[in-house]
PDB file of N, CA and C in Angstrom:
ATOM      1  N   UNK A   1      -6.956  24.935   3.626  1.00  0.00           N
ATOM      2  CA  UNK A   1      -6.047  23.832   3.808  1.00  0.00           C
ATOM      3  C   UNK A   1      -6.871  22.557   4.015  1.00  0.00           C
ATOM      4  N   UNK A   2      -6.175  21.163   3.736  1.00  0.00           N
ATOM      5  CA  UNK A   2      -7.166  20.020   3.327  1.00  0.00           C
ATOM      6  C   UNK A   2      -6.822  19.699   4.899  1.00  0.00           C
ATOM      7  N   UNK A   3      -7.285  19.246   5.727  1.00  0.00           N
ATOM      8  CA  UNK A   3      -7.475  18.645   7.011  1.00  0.00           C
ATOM      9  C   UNK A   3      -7.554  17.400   6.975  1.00  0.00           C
ATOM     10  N   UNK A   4      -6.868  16.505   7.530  1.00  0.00           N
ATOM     11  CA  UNK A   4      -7.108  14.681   7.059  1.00  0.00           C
ATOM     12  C   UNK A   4      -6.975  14.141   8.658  1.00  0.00           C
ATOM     13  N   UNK A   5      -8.038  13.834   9.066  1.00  0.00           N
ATOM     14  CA  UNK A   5      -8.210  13.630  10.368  1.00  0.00           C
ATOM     15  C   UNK A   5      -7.945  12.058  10.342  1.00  0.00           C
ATOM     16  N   UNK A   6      -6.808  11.666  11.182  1.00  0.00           N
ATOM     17  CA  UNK A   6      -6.847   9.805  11.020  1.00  0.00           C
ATOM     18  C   UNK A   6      -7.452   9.156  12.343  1.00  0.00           C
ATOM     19  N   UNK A   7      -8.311   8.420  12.467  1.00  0.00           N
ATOM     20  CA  UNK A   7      -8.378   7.695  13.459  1.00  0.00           C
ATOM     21  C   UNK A   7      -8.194   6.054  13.311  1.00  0.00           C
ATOM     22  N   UNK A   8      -7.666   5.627  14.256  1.00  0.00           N
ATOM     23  CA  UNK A   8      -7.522   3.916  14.490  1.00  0.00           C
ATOM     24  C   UNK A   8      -8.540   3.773  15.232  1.00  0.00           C
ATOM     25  N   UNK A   9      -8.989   3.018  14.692  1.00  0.00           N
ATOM     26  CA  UNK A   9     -10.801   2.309  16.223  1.00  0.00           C
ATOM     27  C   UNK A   9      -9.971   0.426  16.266  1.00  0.00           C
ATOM     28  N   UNK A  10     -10.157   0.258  17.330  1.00  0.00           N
ATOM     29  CA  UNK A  10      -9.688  -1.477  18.130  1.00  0.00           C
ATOM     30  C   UNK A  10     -10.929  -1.048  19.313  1.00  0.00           C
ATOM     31  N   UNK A  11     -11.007  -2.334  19.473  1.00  0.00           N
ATOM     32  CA  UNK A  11     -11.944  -3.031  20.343  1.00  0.00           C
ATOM     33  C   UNK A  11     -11.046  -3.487  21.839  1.00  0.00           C
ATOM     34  N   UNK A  12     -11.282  -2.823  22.709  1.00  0.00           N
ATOM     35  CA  UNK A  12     -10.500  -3.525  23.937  1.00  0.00           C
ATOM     36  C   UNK A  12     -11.668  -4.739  24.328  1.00  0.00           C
ATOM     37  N   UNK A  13     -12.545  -4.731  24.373  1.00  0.00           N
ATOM     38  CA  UNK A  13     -13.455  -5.869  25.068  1.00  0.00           C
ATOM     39  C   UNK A  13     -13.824  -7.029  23.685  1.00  0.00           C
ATOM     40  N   UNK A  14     -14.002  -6.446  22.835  1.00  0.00           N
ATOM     41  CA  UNK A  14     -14.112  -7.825  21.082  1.00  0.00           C
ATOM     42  C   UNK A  14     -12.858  -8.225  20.682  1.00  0.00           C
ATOM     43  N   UNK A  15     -11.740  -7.807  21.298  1.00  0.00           N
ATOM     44  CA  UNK A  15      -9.943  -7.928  20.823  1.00  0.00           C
ATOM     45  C   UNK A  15     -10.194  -9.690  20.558  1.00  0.00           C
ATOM     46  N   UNK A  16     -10.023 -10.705  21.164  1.00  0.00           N
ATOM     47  CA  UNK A  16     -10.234 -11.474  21.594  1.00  0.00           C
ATOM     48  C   UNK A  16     -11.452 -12.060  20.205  1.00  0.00           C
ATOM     49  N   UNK A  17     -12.103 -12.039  20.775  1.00  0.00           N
ATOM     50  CA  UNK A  17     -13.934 -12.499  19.593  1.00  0.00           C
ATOM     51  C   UNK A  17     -13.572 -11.942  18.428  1.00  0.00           C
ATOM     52  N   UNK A  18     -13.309 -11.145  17.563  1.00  0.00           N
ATOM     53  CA  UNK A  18     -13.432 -10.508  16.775  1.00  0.00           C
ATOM     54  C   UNK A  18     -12.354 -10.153  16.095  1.00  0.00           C
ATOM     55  N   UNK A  19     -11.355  -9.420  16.615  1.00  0.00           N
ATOM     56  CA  UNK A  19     -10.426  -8.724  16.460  1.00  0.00           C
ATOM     57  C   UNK A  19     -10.346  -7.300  15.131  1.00  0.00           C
ATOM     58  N   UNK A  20     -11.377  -6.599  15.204  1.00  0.00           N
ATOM     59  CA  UNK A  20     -11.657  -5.791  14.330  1.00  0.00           C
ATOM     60  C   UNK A  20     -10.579  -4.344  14.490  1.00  0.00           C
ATOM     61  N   UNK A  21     -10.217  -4.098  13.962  1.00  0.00           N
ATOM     62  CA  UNK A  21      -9.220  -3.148  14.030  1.00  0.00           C
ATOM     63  C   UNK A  21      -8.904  -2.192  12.145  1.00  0.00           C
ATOM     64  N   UNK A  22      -9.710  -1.085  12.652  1.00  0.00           N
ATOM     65  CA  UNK A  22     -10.103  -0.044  11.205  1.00  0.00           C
ATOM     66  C   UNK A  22      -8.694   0.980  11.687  1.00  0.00           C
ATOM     67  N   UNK A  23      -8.718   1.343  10.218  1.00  0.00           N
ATOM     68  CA  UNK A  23      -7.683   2.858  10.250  1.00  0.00           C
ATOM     69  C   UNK A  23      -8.862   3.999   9.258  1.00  0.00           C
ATOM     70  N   UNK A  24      -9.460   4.799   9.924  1.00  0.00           N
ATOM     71  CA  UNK A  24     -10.217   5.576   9.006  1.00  0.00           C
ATOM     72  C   UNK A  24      -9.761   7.035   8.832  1.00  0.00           C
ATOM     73  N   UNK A  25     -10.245   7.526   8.135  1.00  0.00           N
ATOM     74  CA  UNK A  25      -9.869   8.696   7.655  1.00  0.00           C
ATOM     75  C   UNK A  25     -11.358   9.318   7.514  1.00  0.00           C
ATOM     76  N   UNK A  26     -10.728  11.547   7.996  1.00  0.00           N
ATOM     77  CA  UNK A  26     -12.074  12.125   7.341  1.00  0.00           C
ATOM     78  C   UNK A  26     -11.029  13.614   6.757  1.00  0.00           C
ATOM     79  N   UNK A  27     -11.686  13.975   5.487  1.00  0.00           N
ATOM     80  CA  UNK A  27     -10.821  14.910   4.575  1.00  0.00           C
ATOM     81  C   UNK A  27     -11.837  16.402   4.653  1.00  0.00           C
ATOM     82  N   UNK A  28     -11.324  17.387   5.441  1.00  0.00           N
ATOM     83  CA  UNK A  28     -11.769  18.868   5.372  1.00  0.00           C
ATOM     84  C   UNK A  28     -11.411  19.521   4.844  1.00  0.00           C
ATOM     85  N   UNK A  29     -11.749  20.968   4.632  1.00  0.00           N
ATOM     86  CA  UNK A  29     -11.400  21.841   4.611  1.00  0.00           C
ATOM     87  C   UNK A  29     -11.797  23.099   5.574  1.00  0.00           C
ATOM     88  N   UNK A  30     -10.268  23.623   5.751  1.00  0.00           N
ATOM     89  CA  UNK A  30     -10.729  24.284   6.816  1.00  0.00           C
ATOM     90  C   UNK A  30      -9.760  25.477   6.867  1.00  0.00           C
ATOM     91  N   UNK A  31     -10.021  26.643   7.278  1.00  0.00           N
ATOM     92  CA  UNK A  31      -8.766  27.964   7.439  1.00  0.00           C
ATOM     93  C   UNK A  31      -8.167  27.516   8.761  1.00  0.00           C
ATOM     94  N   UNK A  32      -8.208  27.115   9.910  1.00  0.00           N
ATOM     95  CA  UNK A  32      -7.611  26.582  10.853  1.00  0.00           C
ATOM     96  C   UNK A  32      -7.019  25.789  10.807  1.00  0.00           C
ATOM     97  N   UNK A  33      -6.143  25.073  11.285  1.00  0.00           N
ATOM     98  CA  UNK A  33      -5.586  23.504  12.030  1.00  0.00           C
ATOM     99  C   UNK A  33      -5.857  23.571  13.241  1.00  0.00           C
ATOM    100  N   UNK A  34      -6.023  21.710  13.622  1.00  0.00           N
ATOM    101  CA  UNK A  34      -5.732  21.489  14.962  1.00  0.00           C
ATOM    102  C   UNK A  34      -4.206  21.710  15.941  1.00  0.00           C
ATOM    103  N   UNK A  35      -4.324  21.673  16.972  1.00  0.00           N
ATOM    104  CA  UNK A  35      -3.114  21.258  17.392  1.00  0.00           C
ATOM    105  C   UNK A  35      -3.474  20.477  18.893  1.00  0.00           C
ATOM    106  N   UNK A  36      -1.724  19.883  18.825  1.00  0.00           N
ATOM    107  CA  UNK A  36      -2.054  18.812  19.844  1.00  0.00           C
ATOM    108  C   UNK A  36      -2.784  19.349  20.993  1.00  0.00           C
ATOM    109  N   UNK A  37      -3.137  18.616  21.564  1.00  0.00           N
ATOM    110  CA  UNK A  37      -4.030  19.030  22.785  1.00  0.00           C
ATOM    111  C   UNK A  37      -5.633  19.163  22.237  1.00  0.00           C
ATOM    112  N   UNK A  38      -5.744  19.373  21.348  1.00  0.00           N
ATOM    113  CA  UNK A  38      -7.083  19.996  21.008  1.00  0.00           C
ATOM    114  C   UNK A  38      -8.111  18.320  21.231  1.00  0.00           C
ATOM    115  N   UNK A  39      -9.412  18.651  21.166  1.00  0.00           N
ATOM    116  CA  UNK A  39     -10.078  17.585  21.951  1.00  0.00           C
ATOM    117  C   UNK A  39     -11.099  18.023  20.600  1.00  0.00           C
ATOM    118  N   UNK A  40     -10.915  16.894  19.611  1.00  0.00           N
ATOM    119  CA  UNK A  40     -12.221  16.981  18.175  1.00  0.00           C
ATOM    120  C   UNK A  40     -13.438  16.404  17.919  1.00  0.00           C
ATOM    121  N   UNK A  41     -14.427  17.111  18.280  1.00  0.00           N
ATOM    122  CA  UNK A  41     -15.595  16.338  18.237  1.00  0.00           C
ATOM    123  C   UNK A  41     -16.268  16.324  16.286  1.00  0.00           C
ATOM    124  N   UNK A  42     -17.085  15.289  16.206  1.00  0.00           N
ATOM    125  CA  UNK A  42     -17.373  15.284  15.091  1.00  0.00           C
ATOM    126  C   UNK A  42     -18.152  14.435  14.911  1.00  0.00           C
ATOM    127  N   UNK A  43     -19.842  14.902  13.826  1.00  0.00           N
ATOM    128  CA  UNK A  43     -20.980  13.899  14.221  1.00  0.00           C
ATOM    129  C   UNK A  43     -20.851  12.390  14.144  1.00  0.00           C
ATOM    130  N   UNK A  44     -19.776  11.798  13.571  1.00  0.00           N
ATOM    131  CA  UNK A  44     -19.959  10.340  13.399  1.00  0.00           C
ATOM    132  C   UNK A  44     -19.385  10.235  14.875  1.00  0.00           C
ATOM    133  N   UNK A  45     -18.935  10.621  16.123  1.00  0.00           N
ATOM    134  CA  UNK A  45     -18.288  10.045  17.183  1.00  0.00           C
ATOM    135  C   UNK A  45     -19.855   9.673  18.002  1.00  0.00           C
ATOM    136  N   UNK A  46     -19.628   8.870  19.043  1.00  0.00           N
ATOM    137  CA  UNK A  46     -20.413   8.308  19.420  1.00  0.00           C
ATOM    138  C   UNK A  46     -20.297   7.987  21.209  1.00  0.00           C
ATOM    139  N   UNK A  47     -20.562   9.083  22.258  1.00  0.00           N
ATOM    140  CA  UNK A  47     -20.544   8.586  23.296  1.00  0.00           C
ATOM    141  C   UNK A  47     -20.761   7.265  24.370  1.00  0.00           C
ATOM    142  N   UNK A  48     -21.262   6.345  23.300  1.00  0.00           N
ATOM    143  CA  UNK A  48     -21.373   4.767  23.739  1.00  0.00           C
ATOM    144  C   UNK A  48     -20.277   4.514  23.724  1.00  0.00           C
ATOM    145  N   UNK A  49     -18.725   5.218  22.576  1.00  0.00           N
ATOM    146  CA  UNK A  49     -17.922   4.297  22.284  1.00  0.00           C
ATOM    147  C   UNK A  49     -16.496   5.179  23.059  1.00  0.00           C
ATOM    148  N   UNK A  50     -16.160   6.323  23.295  1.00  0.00           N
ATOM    149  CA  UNK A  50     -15.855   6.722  24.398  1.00  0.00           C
ATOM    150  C   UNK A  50     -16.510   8.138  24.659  1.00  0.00           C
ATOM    151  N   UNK A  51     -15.517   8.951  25.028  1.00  0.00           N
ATOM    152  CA  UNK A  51     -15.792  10.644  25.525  1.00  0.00           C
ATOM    153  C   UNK A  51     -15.047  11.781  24.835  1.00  0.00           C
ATOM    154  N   UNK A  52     -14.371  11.486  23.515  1.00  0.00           N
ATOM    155  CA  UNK A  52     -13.712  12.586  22.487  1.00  0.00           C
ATOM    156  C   UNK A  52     -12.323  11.888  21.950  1.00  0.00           C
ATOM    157  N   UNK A  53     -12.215  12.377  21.233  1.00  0.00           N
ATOM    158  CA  UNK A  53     -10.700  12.452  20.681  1.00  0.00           C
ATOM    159  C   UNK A  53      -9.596  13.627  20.825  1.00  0.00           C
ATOM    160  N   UNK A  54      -8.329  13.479  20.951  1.00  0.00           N
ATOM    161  CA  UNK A  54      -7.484  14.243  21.367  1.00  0.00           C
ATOM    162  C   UNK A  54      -6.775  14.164  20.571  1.00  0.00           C
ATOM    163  N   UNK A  55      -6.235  15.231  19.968  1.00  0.00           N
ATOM    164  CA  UNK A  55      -5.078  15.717  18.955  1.00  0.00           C
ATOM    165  C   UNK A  55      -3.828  15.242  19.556  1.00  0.00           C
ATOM    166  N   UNK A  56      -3.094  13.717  18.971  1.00  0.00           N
ATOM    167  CA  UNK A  56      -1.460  13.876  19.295  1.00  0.00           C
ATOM    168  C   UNK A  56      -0.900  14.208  18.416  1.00  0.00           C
ATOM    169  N   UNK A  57      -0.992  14.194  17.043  1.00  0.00           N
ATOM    170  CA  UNK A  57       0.142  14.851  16.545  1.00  0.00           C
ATOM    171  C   UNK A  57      -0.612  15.301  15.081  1.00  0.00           C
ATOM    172  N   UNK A  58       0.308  16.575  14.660  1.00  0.00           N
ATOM    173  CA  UNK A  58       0.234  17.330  13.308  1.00  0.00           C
ATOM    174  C   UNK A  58       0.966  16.814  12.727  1.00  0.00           C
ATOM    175  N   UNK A  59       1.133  17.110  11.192  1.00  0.00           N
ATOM    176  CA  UNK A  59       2.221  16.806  10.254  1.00  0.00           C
ATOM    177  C   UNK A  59       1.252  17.845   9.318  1.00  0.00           C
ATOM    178  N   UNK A  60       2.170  18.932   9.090  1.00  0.00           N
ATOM    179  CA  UNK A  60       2.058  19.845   7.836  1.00  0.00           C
ATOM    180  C   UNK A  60       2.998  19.602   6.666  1.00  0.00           C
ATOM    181  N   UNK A  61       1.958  19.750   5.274  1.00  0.00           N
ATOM    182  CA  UNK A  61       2.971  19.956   4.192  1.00  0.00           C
ATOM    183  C   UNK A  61       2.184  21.114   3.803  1.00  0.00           C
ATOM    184  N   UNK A  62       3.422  22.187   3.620  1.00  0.00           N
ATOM    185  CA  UNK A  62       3.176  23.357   3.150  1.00  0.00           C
ATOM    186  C   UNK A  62       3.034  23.576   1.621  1.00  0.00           C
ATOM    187  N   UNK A  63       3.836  22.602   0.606  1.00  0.00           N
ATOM    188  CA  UNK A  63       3.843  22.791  -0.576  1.00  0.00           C
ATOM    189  C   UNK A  63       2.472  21.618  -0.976  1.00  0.00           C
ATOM    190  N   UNK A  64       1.750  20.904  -0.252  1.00  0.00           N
ATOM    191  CA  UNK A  64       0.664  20.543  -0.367  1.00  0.00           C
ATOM    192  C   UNK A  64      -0.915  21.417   0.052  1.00  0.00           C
ATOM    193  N   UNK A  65      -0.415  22.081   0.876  1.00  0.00           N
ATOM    194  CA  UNK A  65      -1.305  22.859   1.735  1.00  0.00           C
ATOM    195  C   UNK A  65      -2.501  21.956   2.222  1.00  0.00           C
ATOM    196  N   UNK A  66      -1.818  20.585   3.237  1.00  0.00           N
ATOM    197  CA  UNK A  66      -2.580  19.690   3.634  1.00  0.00           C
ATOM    198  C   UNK A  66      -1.790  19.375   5.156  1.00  0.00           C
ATOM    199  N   UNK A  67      -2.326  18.802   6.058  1.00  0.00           N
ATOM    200  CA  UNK A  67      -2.722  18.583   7.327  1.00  0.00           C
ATOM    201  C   UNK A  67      -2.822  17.152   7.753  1.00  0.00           C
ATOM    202  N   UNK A  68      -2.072  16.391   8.227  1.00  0.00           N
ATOM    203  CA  UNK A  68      -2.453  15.411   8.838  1.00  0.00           C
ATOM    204  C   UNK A  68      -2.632  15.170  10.145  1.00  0.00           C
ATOM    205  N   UNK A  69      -3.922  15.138  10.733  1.00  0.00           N
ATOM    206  CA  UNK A  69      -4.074  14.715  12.317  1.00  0.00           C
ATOM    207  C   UNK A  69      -3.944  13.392  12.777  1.00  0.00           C
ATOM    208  N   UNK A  70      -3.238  13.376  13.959  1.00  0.00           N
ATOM    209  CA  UNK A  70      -3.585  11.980  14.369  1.00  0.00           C
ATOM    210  C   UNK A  70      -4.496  12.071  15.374  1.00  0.00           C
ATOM    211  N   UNK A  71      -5.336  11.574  16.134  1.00  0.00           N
ATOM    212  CA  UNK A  71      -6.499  11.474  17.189  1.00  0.00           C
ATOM    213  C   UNK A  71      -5.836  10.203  18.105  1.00  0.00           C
ATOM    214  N   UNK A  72      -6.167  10.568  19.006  1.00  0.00           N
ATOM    215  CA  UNK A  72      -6.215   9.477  20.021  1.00  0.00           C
ATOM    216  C   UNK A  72      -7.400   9.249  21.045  1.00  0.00           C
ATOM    217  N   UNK A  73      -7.582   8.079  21.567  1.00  0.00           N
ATOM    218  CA  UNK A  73      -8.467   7.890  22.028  1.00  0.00           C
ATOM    219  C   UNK A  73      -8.696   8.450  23.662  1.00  0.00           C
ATOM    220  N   UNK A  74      -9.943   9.151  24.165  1.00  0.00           N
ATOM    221  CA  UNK A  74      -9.525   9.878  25.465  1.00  0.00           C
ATOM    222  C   UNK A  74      -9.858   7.886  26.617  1.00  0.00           C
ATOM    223  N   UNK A  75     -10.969   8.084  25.881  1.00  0.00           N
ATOM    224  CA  UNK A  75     -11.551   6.758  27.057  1.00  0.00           C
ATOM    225  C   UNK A  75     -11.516   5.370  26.297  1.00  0.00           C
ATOM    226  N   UNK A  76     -11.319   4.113  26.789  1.00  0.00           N
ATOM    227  CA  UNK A  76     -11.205   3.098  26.204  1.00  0.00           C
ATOM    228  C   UNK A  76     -12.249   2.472  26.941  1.00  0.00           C
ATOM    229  N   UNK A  77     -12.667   2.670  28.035  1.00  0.00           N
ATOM    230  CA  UNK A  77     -13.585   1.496  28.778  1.00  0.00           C
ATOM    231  C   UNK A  77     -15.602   1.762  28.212  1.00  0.00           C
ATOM    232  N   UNK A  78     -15.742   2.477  27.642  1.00  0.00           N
ATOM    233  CA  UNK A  78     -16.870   2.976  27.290  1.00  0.00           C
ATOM    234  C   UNK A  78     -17.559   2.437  26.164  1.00  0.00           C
ATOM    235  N   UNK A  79     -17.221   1.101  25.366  1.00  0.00           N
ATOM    236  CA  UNK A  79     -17.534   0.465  24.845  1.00  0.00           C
ATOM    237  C   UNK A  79     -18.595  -0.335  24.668  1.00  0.00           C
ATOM    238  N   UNK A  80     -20.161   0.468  25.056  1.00  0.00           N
ATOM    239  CA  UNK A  80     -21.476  -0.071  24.938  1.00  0.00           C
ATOM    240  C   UNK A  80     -21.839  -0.287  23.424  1.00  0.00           C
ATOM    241  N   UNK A  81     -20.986   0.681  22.863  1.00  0.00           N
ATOM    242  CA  UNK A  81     -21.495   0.114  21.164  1.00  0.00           C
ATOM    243  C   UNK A  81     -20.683  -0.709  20.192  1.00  0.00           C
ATOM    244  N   UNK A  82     -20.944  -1.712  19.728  1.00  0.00           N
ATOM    245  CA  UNK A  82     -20.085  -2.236  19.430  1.00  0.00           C
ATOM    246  C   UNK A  82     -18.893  -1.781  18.231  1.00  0.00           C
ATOM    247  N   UNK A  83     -17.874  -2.531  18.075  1.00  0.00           N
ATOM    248  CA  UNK A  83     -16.906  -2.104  16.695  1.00  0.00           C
ATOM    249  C   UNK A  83     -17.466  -1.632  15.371  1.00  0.00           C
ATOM    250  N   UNK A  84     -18.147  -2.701  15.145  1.00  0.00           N
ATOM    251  CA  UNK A  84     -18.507  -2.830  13.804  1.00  0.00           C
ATOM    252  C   UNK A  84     -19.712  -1.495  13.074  1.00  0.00           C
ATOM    253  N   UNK A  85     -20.399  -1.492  14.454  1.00  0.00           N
ATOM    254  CA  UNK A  85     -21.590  -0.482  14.112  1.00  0.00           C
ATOM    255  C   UNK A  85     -21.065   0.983  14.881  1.00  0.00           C
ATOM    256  N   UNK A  86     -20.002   0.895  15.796  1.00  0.00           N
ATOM    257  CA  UNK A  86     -19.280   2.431  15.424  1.00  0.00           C
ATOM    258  C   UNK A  86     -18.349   2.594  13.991  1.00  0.00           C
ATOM    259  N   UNK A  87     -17.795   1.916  13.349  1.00  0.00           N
ATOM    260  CA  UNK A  87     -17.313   1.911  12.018  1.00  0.00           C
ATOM    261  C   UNK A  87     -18.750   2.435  11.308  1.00  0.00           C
ATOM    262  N   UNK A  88     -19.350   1.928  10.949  1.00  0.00           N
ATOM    263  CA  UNK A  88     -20.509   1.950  10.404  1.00  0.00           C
ATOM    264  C   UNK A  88     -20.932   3.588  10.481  1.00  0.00           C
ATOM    265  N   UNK A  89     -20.870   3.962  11.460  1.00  0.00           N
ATOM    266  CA  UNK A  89     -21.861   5.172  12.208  1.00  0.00           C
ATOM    267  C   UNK A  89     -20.342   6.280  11.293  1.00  0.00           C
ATOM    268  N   UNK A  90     -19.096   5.456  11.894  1.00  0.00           N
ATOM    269  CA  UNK A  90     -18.126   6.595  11.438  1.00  0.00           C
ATOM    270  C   UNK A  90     -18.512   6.973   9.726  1.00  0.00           C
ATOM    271  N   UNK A  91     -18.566   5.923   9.058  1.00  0.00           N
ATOM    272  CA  UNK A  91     -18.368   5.738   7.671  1.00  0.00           C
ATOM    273  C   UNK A  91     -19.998   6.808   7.136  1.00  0.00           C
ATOM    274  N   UNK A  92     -20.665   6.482   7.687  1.00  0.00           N
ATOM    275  CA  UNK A  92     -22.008   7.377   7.476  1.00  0.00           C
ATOM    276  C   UNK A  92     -21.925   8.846   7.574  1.00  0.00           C
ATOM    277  N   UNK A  93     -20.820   9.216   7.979  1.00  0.00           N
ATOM    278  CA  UNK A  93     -20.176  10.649   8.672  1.00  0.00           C
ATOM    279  C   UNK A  93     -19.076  10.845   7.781  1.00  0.00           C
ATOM    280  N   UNK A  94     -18.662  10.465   6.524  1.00  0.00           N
ATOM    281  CA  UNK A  94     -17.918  10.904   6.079  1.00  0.00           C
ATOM    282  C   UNK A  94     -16.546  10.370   5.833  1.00  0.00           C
ATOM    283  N   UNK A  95     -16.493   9.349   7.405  1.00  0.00           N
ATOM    284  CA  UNK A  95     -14.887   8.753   7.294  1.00  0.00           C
ATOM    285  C   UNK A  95     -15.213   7.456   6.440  1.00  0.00           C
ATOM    286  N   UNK A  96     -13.909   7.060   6.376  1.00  0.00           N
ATOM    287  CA  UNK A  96     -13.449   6.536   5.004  1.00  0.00           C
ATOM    288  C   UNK A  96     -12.055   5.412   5.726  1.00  0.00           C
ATOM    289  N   UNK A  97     -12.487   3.911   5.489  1.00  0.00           N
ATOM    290  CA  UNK A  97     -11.465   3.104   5.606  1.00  0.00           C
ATOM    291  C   UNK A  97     -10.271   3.821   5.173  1.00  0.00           C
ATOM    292  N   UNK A  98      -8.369   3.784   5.397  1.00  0.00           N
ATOM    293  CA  UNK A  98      -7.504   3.778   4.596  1.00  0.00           C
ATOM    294  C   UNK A  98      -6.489   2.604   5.177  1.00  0.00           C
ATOM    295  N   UNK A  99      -5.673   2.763   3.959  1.00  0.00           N
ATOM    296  CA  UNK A  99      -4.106   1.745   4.252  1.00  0.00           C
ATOM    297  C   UNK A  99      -3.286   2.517   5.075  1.00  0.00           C
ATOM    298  N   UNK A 100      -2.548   1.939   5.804  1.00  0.00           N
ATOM    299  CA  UNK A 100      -0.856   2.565   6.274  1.00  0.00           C
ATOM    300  C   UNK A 100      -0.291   3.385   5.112  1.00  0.00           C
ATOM    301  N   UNK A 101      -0.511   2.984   4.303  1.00  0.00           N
ATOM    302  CA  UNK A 101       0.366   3.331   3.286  1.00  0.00           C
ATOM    303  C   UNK A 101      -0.555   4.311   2.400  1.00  0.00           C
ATOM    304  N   UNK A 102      -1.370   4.439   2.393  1.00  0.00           N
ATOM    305  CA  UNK A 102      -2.057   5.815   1.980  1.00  0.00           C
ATOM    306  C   UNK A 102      -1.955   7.347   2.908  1.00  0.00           C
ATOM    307  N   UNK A 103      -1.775   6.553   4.337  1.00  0.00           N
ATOM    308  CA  UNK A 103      -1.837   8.123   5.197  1.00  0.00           C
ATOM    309  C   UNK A 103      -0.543   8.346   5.349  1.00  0.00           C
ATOM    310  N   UNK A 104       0.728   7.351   4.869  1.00  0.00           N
ATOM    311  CA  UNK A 104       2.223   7.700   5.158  1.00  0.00           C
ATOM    312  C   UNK A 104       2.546   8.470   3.337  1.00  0.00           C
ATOM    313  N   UNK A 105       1.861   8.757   3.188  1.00  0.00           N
ATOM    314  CA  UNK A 105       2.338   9.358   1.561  1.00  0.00           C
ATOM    315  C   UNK A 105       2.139  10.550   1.980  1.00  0.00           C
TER     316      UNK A 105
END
């Protein structure tokens, strides 16, 4: 099954300066799913920028045999690295900018 892990990255401390705000995506495969609760680590995450991600919600399509995760953020105050170069670090790992409108299809 295709696994499509979404994360939103915002800046609580650059909101203001910057206002950088990504929607990324990373596409698996995998015989498992997550489910909520589950806590997903994965090499592009970056303990400068918090302490894990947490599974809020699934969306299965069965006649796709695909997976959509949403992640949420556990810690927000942990922001020693900045936006731009955790994007960066994510994108080096596989994730992948998307639209609203690519992960609502």
């Amino acid at each position: 099954m295709k696994i499509h892990l979404i994360l939103f990255v915002t800046s609580v401390t650059e909101q203001q300066s910057k206002n950088i705000q990504k929607l990324l995506m990373k596409t698996i495969e995998s015989d498992f799913r997550p489910m909520k609760g589950d806590i997903i680590d994965d090499p592009g995450f970056d303990s400068q920028f918090h302490n894990g991600y947490e599974v809020v919600k699934v969306t299965i399509n069965y006649a796709k045999s695909e997976c959509y995760v949403s992640l949420h953020p556990l810690v927000l105050e942990l922001e020693d690295l900045g936006t731009e170069a955790y994007v960066e670090k994510l994108q080096a790992h596989g994730w992948r900018a998307v639209s609203k409108e690519e992960v609502a299809q």
